[in-house]
C-alpha atoms as a PDB file:
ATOM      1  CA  UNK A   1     -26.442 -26.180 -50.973  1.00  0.00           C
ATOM      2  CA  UNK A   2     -26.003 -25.656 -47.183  1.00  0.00           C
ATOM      3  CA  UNK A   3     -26.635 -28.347 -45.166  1.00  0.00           C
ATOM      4  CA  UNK A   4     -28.103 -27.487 -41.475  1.00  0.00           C
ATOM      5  CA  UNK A   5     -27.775 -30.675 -38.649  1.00  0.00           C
ATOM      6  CA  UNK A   6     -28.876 -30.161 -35.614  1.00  0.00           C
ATOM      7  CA  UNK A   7     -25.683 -30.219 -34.311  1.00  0.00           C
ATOM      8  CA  UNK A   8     -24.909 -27.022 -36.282  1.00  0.00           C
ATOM      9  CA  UNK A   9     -27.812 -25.063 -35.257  1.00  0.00           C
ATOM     10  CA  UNK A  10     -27.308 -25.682 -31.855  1.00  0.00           C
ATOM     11  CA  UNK A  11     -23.725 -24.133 -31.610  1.00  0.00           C
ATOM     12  CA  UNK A  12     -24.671 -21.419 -34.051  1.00  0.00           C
ATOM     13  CA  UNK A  13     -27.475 -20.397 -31.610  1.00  0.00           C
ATOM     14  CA  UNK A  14     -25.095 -20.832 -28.675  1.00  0.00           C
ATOM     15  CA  UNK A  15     -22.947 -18.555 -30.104  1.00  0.00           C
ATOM     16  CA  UNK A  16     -24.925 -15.605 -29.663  1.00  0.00           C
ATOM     17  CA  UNK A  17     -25.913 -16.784 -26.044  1.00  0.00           C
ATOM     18  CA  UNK A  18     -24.255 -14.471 -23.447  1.00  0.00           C
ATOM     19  CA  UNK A  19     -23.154 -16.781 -20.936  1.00  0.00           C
ATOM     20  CA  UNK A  20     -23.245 -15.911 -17.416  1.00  0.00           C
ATOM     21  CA  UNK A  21     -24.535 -12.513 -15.222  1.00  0.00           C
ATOM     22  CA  UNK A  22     -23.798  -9.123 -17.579  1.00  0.00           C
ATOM     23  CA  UNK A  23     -23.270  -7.795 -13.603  1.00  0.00           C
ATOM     24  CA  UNK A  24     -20.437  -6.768 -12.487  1.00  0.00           C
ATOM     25  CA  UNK A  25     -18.942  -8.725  -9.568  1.00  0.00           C
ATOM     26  CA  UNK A  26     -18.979  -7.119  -6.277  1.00  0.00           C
ATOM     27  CA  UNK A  27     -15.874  -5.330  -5.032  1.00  0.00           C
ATOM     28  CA  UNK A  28     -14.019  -7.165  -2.329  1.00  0.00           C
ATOM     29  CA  UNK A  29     -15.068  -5.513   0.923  1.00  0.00           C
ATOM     30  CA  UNK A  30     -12.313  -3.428   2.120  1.00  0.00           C
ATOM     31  CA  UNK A  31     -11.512  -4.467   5.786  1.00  0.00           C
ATOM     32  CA  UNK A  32     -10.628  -0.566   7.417  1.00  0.00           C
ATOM     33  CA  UNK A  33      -8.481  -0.637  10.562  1.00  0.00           C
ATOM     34  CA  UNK A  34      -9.470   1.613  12.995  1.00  0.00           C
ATOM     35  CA  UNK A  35      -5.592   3.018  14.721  1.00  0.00           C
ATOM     36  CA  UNK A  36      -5.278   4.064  17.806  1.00  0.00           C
ATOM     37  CA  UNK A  37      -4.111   7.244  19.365  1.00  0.00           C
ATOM     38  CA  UNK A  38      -0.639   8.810  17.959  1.00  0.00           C
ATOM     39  CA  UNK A  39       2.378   8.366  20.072  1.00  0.00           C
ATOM     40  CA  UNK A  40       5.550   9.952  19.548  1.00  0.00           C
ATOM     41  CA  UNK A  41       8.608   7.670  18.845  1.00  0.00           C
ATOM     42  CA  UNK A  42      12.344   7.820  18.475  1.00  0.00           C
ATOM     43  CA  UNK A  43      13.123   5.091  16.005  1.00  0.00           C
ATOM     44  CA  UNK A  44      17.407   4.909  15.625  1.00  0.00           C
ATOM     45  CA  UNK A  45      18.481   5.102  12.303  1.00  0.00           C
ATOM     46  CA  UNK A  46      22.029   4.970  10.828  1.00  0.00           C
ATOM     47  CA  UNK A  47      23.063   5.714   7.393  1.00  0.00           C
ATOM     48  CA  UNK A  48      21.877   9.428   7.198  1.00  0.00           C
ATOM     49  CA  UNK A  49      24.271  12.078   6.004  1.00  0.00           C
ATOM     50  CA  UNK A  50      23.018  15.230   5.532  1.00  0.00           C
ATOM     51  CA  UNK A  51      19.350  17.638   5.048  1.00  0.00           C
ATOM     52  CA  UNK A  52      18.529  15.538   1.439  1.00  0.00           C
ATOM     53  CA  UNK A  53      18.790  12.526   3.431  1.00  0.00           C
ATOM     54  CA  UNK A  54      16.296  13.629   6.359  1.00  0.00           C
ATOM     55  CA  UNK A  55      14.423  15.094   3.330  1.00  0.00           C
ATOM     56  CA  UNK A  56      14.194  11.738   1.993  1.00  0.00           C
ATOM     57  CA  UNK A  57      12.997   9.997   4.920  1.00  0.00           C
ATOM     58  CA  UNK A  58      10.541  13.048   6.045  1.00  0.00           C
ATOM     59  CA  UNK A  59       8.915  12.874   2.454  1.00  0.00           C
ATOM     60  CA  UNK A  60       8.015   9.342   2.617  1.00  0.00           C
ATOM     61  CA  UNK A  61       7.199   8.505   5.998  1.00  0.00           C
ATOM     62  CA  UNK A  62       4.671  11.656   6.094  1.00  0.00           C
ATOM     63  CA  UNK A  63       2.317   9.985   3.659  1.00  0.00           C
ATOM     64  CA  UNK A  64       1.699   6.623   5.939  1.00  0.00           C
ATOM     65  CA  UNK A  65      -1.391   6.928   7.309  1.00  0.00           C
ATOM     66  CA  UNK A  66      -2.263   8.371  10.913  1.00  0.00           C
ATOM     67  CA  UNK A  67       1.798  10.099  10.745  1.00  0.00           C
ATOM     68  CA  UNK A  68       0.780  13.089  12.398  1.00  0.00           C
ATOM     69  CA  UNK A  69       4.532  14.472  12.452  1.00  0.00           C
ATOM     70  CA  UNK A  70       7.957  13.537  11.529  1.00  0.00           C
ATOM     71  CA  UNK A  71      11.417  14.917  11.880  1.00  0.00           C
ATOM     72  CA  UNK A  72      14.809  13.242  11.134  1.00  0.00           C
ATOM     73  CA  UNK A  73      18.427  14.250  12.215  1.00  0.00           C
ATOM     74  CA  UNK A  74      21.127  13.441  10.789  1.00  0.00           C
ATOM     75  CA  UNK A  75      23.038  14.375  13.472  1.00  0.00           C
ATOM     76  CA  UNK A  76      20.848  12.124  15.718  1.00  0.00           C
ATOM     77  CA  UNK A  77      20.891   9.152  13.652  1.00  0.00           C
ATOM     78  CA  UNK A  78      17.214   9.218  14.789  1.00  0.00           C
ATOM     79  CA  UNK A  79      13.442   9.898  13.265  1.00  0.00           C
ATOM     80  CA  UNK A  80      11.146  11.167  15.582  1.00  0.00           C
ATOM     81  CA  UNK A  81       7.920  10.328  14.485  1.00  0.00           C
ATOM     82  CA  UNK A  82       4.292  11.011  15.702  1.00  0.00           C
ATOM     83  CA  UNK A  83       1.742   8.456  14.777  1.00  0.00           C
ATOM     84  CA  UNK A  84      -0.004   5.135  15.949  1.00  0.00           C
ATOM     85  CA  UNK A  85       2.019   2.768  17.256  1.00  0.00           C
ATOM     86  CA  UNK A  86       0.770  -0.138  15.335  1.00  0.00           C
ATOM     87  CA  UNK A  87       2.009   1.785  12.162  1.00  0.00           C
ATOM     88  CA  UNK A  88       5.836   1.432  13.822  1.00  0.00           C
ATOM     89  CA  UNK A  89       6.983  -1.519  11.595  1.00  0.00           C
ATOM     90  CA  UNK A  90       5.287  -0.015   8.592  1.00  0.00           C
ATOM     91  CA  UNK A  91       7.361   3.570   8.887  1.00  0.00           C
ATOM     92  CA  UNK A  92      10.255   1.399   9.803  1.00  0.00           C
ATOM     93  CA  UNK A  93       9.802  -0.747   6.697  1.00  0.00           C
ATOM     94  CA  UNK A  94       9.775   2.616   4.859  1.00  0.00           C
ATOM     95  CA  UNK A  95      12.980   4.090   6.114  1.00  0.00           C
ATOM     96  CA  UNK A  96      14.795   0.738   5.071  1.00  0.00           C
ATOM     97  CA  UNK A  97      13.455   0.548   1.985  1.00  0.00           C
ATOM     98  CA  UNK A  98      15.091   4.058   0.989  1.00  0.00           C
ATOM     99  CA  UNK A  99      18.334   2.529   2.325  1.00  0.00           C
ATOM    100  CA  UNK A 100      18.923   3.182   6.101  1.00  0.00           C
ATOM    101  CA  UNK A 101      19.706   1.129   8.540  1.00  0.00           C
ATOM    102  CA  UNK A 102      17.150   0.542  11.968  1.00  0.00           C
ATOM    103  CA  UNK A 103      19.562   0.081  14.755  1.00  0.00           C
END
Protein backbone atom coordinates (compact mmCIF):
# COMPACT_ATOMS: atom_id res chain seq x y z
CA UNK A 1 0.00 0.00 0.00
CA UNK A 2 1.00 3.63 -0.81
CA UNK A 3 1.57 5.71 1.84
CA UNK A 4 0.66 9.63 1.25
CA UNK A 5 2.43 12.30 4.07
CA UNK A 6 1.84 15.50 3.74
CA UNK A 7 5.11 16.14 2.84
CA UNK A 8 4.54 14.08 -0.35
CA UNK A 9 1.46 15.68 -1.46
CA UNK A 10 2.77 18.91 -1.18
CA UNK A 11 5.74 18.44 -3.68
CA UNK A 12 3.60 16.26 -5.90
CA UNK A 13 1.15 19.22 -6.21
CA UNK A 14 4.08 21.62 -6.60
CA UNK A 15 5.17 19.81 -9.32
CA UNK A 16 2.56 20.66 -11.61
CA UNK A 17 2.67 24.39 -10.38
CA UNK A 18 4.07 26.62 -13.20
CA UNK A 19 6.25 28.84 -11.41
CA UNK A 20 6.60 32.32 -12.40
CA UNK A 21 4.85 34.75 -15.40
CA UNK A 22 4.12 32.33 -18.74
CA UNK A 23 5.01 36.13 -20.36
CA UNK A 24 7.59 36.66 -22.19
CA UNK A 25 10.12 39.20 -20.88
CA UNK A 26 10.27 42.45 -22.57
CA UNK A 27 12.91 43.06 -25.22
CA UNK A 28 15.70 45.32 -24.12
CA UNK A 29 14.88 48.73 -25.56
CA UNK A 30 17.11 49.37 -28.40
CA UNK A 31 18.87 52.79 -27.81
CA UNK A 32 18.90 54.24 -31.87
CA UNK A 33 21.55 56.89 -32.57
CA UNK A 34 20.45 59.49 -34.56
CA UNK A 35 24.03 60.42 -37.09
CA UNK A 36 24.62 63.39 -38.33
CA UNK A 37 25.12 64.71 -41.78
CA UNK A 38 27.65 62.64 -44.19
CA UNK A 39 31.02 64.10 -44.71
CA UNK A 40 33.45 62.97 -47.10
CA UNK A 41 36.83 61.65 -45.74
CA UNK A 42 40.22 60.54 -46.91
CA UNK A 43 41.25 57.94 -44.40
CA UNK A 44 45.25 56.70 -45.41
CA UNK A 45 45.56 53.24 -45.73
CA UNK A 46 48.64 51.08 -46.53
CA UNK A 47 48.72 47.51 -47.36
CA UNK A 48 46.52 47.59 -50.58
CA UNK A 49 47.77 45.96 -53.73
CA UNK A 50 45.61 45.78 -56.38
CA UNK A 51 41.38 46.06 -57.63
CA UNK A 52 40.51 42.67 -55.21
CA UNK A 53 42.00 44.55 -52.49
CA UNK A 54 39.92 47.92 -52.99
CA UNK A 55 37.15 45.34 -53.72
CA UNK A 56 37.63 44.05 -50.38
CA UNK A 57 37.58 47.14 -48.51
CA UNK A 58 34.62 48.77 -50.80
CA UNK A 59 32.44 45.57 -50.00
CA UNK A 60 32.64 45.88 -46.37
CA UNK A 61 32.77 49.35 -45.51
CA UNK A 62 29.52 49.98 -47.82
CA UNK A 63 27.31 48.05 -45.44
CA UNK A 64 28.13 50.38 -42.16
CA UNK A 65 25.41 52.35 -41.65
CA UNK A 66 24.88 56.06 -42.96
CA UNK A 67 28.17 55.10 -45.75
CA UNK A 68 26.68 56.95 -48.41
CA UNK A 69 29.82 56.26 -50.80
CA UNK A 70 33.12 54.66 -50.82
CA UNK A 71 36.04 54.32 -53.13
CA UNK A 72 39.56 52.90 -52.44
CA UNK A 73 42.88 53.24 -54.48
CA UNK A 74 45.37 51.29 -54.39
CA UNK A 75 47.41 53.54 -55.96
CA UNK A 76 46.44 56.17 -53.29
CA UNK A 77 46.92 54.11 -50.35
CA UNK A 78 43.68 55.96 -49.44
CA UNK A 79 39.65 55.23 -48.96
CA UNK A 80 37.58 57.97 -49.64
CA UNK A 81 34.58 57.54 -47.88
CA UNK A 82 31.22 59.46 -47.57
CA UNK A 83 29.37 59.05 -44.36
CA UNK A 84 28.91 60.52 -40.75
CA UNK A 85 31.74 61.37 -39.11
CA UNK A 86 31.02 59.72 -35.88
CA UNK A 87 31.02 56.38 -37.91
CA UNK A 88 35.03 57.23 -38.73
CA UNK A 89 36.52 54.79 -36.12
CA UNK A 90 33.91 52.20 -36.93
CA UNK A 91 34.89 52.11 -40.97
CA UNK A 92 38.40 52.41 -39.74
CA UNK A 93 37.99 49.44 -37.41
CA UNK A 94 36.64 47.67 -40.53
CA UNK A 95 39.48 48.27 -42.91
CA UNK A 96 41.93 46.85 -40.15
CA UNK A 97 40.13 44.10 -39.44
CA UNK A 98 40.47 42.82 -43.22
CA UNK A 99 44.21 43.47 -42.73
CA UNK A 100 45.31 47.06 -43.71
CA UNK A 101 47.11 49.27 -42.08
CA UNK A 102 45.54 53.14 -40.97
CA UNK A 103 48.48 55.38 -41.34
Amino acid sequence: MLRLTATTLVLASLAVVPFGCEQKPAAPAVETVKLGAPVEMSIPVKGMHCEGCEGAICGKVEKIEGVTAVKASHVDEAVVVTAPPEQRETIEAAIKKLGYTIN
